[in-house]
Structures are given as structure tokens and as C-alpha cells.
PDB file of N, CA and C in Angstrom:
ATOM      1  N   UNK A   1       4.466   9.038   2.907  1.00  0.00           N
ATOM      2  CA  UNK A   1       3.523   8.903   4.002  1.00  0.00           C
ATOM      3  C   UNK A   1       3.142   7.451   4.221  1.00  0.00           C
ATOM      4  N   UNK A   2       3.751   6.103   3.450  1.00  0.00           N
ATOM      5  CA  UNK A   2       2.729   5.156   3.413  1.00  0.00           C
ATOM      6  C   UNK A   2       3.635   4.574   4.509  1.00  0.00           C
ATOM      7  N   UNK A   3       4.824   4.634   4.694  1.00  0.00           N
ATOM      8  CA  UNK A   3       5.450   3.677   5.319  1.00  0.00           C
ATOM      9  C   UNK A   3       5.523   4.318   6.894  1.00  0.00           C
ATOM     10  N   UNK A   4       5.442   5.325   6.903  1.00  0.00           N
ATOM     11  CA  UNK A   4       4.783   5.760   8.343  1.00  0.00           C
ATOM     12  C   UNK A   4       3.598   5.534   8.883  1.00  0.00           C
ATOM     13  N   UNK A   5       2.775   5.199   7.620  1.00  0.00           N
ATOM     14  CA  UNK A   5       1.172   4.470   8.456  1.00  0.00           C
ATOM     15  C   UNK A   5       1.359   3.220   8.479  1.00  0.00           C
ATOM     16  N   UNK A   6       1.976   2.601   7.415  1.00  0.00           N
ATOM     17  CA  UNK A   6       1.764   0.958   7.435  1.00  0.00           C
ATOM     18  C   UNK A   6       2.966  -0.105   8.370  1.00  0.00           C
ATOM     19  N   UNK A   7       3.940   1.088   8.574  1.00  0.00           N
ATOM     20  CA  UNK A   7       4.873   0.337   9.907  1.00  0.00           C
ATOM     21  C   UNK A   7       4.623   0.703  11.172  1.00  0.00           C
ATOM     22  N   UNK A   8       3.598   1.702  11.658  1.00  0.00           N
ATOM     23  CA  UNK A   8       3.482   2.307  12.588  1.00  0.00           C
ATOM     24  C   UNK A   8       3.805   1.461  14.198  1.00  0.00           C
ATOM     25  N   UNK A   9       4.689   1.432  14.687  1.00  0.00           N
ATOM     26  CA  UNK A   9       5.198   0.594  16.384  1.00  0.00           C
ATOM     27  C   UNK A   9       5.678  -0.518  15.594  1.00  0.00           C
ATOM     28  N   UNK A  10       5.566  -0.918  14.614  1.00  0.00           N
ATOM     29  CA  UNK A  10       6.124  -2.711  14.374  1.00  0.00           C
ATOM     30  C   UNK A  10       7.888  -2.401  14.684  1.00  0.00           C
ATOM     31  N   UNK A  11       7.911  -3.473  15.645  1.00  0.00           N
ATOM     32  CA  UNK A  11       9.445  -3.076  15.907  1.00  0.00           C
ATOM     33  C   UNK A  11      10.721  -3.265  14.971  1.00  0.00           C
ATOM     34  N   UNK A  12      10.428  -4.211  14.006  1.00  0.00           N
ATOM     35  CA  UNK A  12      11.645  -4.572  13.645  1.00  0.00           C
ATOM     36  C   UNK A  12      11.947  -2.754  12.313  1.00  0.00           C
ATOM     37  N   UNK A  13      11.228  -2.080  12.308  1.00  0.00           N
ATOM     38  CA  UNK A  13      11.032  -1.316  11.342  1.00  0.00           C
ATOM     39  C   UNK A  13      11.119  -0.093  11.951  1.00  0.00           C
ATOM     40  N   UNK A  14      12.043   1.159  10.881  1.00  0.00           N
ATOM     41  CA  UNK A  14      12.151   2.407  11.591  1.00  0.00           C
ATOM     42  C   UNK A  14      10.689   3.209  11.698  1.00  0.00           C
ATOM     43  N   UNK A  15       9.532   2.045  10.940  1.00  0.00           N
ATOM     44  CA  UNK A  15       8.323   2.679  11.750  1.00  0.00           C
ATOM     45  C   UNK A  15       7.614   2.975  12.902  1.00  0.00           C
ATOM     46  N   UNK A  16       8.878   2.796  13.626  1.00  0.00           N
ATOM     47  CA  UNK A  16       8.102   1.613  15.119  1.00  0.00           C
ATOM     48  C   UNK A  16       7.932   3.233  15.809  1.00  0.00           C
ATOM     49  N   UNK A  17       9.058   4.315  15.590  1.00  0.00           N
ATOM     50  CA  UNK A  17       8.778   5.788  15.802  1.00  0.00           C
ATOM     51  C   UNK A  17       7.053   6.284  15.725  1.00  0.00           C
ATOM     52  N   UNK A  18       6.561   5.857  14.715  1.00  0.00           N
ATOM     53  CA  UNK A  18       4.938   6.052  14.430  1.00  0.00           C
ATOM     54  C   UNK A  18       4.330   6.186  14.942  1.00  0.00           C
ATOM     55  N   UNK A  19       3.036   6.813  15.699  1.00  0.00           N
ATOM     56  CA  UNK A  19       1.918   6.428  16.237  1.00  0.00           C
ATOM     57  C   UNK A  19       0.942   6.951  16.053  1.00  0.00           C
ATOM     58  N   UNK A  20      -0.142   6.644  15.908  1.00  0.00           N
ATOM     59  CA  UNK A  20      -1.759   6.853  15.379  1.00  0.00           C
ATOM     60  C   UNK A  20      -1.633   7.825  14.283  1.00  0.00           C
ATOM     61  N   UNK A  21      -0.460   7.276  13.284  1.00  0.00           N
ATOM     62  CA  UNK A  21      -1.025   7.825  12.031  1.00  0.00           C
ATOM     63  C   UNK A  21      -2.555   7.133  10.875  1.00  0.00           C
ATOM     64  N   UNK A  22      -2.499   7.704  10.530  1.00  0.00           N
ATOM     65  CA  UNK A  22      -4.219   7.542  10.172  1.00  0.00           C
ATOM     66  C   UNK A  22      -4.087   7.249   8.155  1.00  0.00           C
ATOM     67  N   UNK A  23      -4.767   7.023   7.430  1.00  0.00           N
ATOM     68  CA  UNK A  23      -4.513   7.163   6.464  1.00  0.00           C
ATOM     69  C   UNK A  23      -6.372   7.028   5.865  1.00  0.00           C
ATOM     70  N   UNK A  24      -6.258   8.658   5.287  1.00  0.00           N
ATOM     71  CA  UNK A  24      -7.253   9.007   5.039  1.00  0.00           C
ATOM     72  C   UNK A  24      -8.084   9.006   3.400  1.00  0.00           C
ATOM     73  N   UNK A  25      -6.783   8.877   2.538  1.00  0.00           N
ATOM     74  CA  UNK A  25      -7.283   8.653   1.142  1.00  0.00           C
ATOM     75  C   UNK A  25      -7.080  10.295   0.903  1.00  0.00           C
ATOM     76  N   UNK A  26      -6.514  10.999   1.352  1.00  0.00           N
ATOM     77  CA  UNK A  26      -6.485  12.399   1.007  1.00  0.00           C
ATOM     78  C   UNK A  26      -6.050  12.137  -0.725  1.00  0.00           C
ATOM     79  N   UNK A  27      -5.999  13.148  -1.108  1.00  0.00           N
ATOM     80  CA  UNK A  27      -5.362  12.947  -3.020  1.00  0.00           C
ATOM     81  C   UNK A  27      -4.116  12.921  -3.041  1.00  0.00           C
ATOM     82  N   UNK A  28      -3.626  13.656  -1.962  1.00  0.00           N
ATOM     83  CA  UNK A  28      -1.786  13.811  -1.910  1.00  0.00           C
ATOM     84  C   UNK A  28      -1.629  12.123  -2.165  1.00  0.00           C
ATOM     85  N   UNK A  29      -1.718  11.846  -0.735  1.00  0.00           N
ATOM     86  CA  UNK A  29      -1.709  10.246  -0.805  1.00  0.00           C
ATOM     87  C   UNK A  29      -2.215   8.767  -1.510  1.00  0.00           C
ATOM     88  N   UNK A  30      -3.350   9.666  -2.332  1.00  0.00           N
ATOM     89  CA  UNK A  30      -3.858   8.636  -3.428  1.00  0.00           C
ATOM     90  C   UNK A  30      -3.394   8.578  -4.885  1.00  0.00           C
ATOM     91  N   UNK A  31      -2.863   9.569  -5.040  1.00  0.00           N
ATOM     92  CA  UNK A  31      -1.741  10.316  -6.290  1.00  0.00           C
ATOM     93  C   UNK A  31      -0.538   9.748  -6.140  1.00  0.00           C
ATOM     94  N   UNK A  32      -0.233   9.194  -4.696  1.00  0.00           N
ATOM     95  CA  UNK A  32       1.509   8.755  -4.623  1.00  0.00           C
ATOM     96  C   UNK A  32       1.370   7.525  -4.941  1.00  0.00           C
ATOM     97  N   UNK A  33       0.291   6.775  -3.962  1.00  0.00           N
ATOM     98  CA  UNK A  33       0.469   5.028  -4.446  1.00  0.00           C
ATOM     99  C   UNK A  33      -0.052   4.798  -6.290  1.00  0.00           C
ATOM    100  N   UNK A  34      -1.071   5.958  -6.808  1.00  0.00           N
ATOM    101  CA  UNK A  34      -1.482   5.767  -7.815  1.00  0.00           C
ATOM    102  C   UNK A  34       0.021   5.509  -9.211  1.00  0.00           C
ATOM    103  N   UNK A  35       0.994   7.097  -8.692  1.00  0.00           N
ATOM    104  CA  UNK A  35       1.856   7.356  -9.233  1.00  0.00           C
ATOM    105  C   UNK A  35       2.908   6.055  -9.123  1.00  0.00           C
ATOM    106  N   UNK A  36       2.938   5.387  -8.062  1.00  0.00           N
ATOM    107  CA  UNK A  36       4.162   4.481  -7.883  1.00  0.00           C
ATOM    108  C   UNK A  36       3.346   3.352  -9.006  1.00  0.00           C
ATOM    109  N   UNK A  37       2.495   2.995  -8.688  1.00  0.00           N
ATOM    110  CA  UNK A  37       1.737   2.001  -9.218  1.00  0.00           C
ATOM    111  C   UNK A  37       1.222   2.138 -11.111  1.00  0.00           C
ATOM    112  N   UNK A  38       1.434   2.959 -11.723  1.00  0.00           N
ATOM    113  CA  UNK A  38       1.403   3.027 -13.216  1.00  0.00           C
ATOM    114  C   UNK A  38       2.741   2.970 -13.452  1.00  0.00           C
ATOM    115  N   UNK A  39       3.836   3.507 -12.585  1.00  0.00           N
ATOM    116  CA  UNK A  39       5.292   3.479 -13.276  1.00  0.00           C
ATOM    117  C   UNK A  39       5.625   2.180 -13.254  1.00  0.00           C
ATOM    118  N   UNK A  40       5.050   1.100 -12.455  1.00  0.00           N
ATOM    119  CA  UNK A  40       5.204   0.016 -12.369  1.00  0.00           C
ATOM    120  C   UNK A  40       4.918  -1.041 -13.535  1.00  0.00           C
ATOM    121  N   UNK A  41       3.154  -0.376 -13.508  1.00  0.00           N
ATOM    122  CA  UNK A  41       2.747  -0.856 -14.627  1.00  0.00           C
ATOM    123  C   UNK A  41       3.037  -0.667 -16.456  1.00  0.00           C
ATOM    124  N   UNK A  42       3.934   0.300 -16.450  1.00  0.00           N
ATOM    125  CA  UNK A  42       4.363   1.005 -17.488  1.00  0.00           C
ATOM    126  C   UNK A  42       5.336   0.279 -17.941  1.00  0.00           C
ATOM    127  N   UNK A  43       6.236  -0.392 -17.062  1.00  0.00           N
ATOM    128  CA  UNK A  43       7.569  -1.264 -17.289  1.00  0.00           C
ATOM    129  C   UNK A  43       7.169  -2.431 -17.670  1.00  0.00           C
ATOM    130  N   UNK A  44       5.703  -3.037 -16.805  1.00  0.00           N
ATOM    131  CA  UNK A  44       5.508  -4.454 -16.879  1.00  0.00           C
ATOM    132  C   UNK A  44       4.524  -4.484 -18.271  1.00  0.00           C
ATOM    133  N   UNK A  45       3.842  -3.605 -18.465  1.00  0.00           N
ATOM    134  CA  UNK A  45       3.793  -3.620 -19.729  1.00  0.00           C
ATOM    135  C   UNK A  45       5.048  -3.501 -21.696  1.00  0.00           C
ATOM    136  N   UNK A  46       5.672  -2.444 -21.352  1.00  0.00           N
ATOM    137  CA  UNK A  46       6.851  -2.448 -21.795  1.00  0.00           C
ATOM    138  C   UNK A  46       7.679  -3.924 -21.720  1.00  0.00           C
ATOM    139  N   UNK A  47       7.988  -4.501 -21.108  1.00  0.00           N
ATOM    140  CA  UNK A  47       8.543  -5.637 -20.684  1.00  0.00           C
ATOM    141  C   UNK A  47       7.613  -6.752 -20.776  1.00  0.00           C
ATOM    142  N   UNK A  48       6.242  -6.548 -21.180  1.00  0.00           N
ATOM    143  CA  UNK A  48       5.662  -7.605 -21.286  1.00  0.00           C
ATOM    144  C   UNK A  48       6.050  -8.964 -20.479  1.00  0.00           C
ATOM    145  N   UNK A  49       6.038  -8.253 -19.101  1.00  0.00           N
ATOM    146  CA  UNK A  49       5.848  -9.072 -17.733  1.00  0.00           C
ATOM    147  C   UNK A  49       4.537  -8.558 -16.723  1.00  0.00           C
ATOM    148  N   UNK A  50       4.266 -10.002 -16.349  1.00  0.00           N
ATOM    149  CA  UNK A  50       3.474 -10.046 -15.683  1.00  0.00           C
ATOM    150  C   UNK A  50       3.549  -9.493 -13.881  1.00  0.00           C
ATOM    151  N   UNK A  51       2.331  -8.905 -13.472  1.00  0.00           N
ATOM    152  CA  UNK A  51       2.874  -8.524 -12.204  1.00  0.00           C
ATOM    153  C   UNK A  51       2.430  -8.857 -11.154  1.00  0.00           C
ATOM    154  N   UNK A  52       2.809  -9.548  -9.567  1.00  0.00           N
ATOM    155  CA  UNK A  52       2.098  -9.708  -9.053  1.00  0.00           C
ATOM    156  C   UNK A  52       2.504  -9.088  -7.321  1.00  0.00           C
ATOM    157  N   UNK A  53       1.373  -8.320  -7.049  1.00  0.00           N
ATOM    158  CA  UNK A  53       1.984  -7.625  -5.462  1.00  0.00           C
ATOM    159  C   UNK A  53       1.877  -8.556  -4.670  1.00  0.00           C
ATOM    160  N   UNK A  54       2.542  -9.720  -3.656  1.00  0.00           N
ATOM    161  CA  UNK A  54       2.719 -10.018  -2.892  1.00  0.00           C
ATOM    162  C   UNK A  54       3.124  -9.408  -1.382  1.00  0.00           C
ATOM    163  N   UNK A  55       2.389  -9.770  -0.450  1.00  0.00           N
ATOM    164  CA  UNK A  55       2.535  -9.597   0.733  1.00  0.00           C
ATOM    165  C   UNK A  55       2.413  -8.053   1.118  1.00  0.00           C
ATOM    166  N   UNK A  56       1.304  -7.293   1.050  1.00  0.00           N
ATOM    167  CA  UNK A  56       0.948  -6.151   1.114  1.00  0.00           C
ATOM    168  C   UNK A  56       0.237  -5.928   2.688  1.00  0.00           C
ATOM    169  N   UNK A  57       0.806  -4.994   3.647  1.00  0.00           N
ATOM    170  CA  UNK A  57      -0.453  -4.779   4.260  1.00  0.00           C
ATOM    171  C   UNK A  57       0.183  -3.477   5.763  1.00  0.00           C
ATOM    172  N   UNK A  58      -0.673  -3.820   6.487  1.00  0.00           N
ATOM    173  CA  UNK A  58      -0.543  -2.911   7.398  1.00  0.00           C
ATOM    174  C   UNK A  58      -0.761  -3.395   8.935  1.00  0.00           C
ATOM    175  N   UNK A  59       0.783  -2.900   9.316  1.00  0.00           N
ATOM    176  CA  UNK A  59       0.577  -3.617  10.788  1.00  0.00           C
ATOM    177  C   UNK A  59      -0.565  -3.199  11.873  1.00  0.00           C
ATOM    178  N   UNK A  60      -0.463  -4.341  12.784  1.00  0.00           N
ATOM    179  CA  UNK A  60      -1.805  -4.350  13.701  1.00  0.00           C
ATOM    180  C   UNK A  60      -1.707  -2.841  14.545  1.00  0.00           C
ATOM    181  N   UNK A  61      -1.210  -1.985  14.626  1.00  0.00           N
ATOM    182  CA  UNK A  61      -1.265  -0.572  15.387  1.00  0.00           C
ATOM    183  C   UNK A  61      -2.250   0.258  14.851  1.00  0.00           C
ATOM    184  N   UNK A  62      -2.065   0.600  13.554  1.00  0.00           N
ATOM    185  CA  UNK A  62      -3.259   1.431  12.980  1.00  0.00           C
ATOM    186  C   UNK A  62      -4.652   1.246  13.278  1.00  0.00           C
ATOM    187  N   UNK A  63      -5.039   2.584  13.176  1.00  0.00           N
ATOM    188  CA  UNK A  63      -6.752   1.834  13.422  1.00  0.00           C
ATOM    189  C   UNK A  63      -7.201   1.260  12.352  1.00  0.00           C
ATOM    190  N   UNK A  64      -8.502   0.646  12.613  1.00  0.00           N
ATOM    191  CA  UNK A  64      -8.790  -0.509  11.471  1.00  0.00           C
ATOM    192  C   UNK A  64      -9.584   0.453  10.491  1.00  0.00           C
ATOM    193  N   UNK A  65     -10.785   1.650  10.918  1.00  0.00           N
ATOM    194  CA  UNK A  65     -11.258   2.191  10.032  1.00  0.00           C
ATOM    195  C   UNK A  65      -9.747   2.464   8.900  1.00  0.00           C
ATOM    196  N   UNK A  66      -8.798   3.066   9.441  1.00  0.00           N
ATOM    197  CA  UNK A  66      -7.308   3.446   8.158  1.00  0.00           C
ATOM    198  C   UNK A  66      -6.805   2.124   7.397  1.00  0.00           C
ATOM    199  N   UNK A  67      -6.784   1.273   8.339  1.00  0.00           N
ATOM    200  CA  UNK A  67      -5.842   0.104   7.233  1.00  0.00           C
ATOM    201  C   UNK A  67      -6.897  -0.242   5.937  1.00  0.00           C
ATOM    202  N   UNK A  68      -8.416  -0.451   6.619  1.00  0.00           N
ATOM    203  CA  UNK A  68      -9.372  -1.247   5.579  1.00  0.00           C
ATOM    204  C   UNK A  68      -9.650  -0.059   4.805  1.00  0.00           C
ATOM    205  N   UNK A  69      -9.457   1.126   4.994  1.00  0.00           N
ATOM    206  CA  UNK A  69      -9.016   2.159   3.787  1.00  0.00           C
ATOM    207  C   UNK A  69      -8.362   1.874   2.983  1.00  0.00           C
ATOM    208  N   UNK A  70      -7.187   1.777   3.426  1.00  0.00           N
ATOM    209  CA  UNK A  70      -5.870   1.593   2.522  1.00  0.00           C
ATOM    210  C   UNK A  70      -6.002   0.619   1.920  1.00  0.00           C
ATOM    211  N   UNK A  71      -6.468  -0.747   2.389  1.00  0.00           N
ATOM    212  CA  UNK A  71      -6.138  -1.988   1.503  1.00  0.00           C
ATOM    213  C   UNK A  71      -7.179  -1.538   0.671  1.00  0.00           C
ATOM    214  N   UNK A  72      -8.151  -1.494   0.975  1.00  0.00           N
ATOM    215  CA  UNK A  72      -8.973  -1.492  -0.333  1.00  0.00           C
ATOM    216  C   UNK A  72      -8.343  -0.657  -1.119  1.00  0.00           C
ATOM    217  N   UNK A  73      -8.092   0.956  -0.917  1.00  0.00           N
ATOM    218  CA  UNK A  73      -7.544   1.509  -2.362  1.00  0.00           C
ATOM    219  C   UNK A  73      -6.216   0.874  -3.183  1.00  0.00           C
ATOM    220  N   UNK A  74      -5.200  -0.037  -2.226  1.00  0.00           N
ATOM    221  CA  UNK A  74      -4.138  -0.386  -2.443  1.00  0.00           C
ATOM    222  C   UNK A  74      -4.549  -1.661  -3.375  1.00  0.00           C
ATOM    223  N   UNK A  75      -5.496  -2.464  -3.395  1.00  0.00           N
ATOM    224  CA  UNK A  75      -5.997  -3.397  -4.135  1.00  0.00           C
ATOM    225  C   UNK A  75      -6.725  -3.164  -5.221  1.00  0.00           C
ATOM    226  N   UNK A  76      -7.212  -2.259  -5.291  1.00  0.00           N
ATOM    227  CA  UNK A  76      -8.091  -1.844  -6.276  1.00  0.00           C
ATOM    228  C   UNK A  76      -7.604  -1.082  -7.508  1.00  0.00           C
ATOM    229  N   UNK A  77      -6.584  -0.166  -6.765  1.00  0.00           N
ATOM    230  CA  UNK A  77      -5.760   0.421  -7.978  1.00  0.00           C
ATOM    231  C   UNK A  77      -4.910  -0.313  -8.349  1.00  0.00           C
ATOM    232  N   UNK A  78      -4.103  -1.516  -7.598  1.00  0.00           N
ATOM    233  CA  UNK A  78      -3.403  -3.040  -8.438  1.00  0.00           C
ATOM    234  C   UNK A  78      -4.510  -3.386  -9.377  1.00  0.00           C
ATOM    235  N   UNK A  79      -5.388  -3.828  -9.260  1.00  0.00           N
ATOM    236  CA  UNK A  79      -6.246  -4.341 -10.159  1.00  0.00           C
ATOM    237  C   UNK A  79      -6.797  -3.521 -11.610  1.00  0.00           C
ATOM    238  N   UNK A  80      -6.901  -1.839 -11.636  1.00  0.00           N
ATOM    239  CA  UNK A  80      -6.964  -1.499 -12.395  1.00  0.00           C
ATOM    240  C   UNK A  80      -5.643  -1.520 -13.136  1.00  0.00           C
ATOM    241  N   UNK A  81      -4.288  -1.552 -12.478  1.00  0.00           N
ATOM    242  CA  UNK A  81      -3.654  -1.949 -13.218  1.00  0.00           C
ATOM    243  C   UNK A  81      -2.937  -2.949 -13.711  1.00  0.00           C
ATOM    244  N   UNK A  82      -3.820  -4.029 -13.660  1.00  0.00           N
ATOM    245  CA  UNK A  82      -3.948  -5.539 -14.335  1.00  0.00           C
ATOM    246  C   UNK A  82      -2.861  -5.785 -13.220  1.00  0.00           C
ATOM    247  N   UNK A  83      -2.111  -5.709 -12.197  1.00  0.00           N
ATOM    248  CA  UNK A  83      -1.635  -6.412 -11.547  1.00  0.00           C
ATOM    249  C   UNK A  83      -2.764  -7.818 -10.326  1.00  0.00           C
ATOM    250  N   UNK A  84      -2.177  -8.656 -10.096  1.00  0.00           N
ATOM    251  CA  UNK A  84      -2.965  -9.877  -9.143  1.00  0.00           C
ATOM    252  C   UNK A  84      -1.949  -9.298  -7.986  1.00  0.00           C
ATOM    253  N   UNK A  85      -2.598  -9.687  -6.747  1.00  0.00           N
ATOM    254  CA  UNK A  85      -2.392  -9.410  -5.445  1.00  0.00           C
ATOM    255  C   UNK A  85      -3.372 -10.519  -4.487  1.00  0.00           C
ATOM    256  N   UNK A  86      -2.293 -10.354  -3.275  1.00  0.00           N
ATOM    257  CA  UNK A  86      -2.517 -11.410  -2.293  1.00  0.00           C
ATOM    258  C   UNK A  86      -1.648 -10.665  -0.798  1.00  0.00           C
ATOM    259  N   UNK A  87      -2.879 -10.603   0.120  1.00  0.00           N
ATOM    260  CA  UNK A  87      -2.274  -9.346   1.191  1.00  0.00           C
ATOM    261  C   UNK A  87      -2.201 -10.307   2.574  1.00  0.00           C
ATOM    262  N   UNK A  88      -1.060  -9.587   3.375  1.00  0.00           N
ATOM    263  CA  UNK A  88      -0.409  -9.903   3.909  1.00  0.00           C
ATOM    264  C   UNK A  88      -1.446  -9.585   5.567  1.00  0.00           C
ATOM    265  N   UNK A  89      -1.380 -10.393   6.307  1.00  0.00           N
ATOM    266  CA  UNK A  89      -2.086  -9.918   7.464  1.00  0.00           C
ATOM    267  C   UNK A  89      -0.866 -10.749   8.833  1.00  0.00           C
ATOM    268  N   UNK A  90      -0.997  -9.942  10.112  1.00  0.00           N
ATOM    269  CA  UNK A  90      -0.012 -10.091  10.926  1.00  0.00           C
ATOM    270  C   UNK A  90      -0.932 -11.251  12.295  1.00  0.00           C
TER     271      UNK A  90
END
């Protein structure tokens, strides 16, 4: 679901199909970035590498109440998992 909200019309992207998807923090969807985001952290721990999310964000189509949803949970759960981040704006 993330890449259908966060490419939504941007053209160069098969998101560009998208429109007024919303992103609500439902659990489905807070369970997926949570889930992508410990397997991540699981390696970079294991590997005793450091991690850092670069260039994160959500194009200008979405509404803003959804994106400033998303970034915040998308930043916050980097941070609980000791990853640094720095987000991307269009």
C-alpha cells in the first residue's frame, strides 16, 4: 500500500495511476512499514552496520493531513530502530 500513496500522479513512477489515496495508520499498514523496518534492523544489527534512511517522502498529490501522517510514523519507527534519517521533500 505504501507505494501507491507515496507515488500517487508523480509521473515518472507507475504511481502516477494513483489518486487520493489516503494513508491512515490503519495496523495493516503500520505492521508492514514496522515489519520491513526491524528486518532491516535485524541485519544492521547482525552486521554491525550502521543505518541511515535517506531521501524518504511523499509526493506533492496526497493530502497533507496523510503524508504528515506517514512521515511522522515513518520517522519515528526509524528512530526506534536506531536508524538516522533525513526526508526528502519535492
Amino acid at each position: 500500500m505504501t507505494h501507491p500513496f507515496t507515488h500517487q500522479q508523480a509521473p515518472w513512477s507507475r504511481g502516477r495511476i494513483h489518486k487520493d489515496v489516503h494513508w491512515t495508520a490503519s495496523a495493516e499498514d503500520a505492521k508492514a512499514v514496522e515489519d520491513d523496518f526491524a528486518r532491516v534492523a535485524a541485519w544492521s544489527r547482525k552486521n554491525r552496520r550502521l543505518l541511515y534512511l535517506g531521501e524518504f517522502g511523499v509526493y506533492q498529490a496526497a493530502d497533507m493531513p496523510s503524508r504528515v501522517r506517514w512521515t511522522a510514523f515513518v520517522d519515528r519507527t526509524a528512530e526506534r530502530q536506531g536508524m538516522s534519517w533525513a526526508y526528502w521533500g519535492f
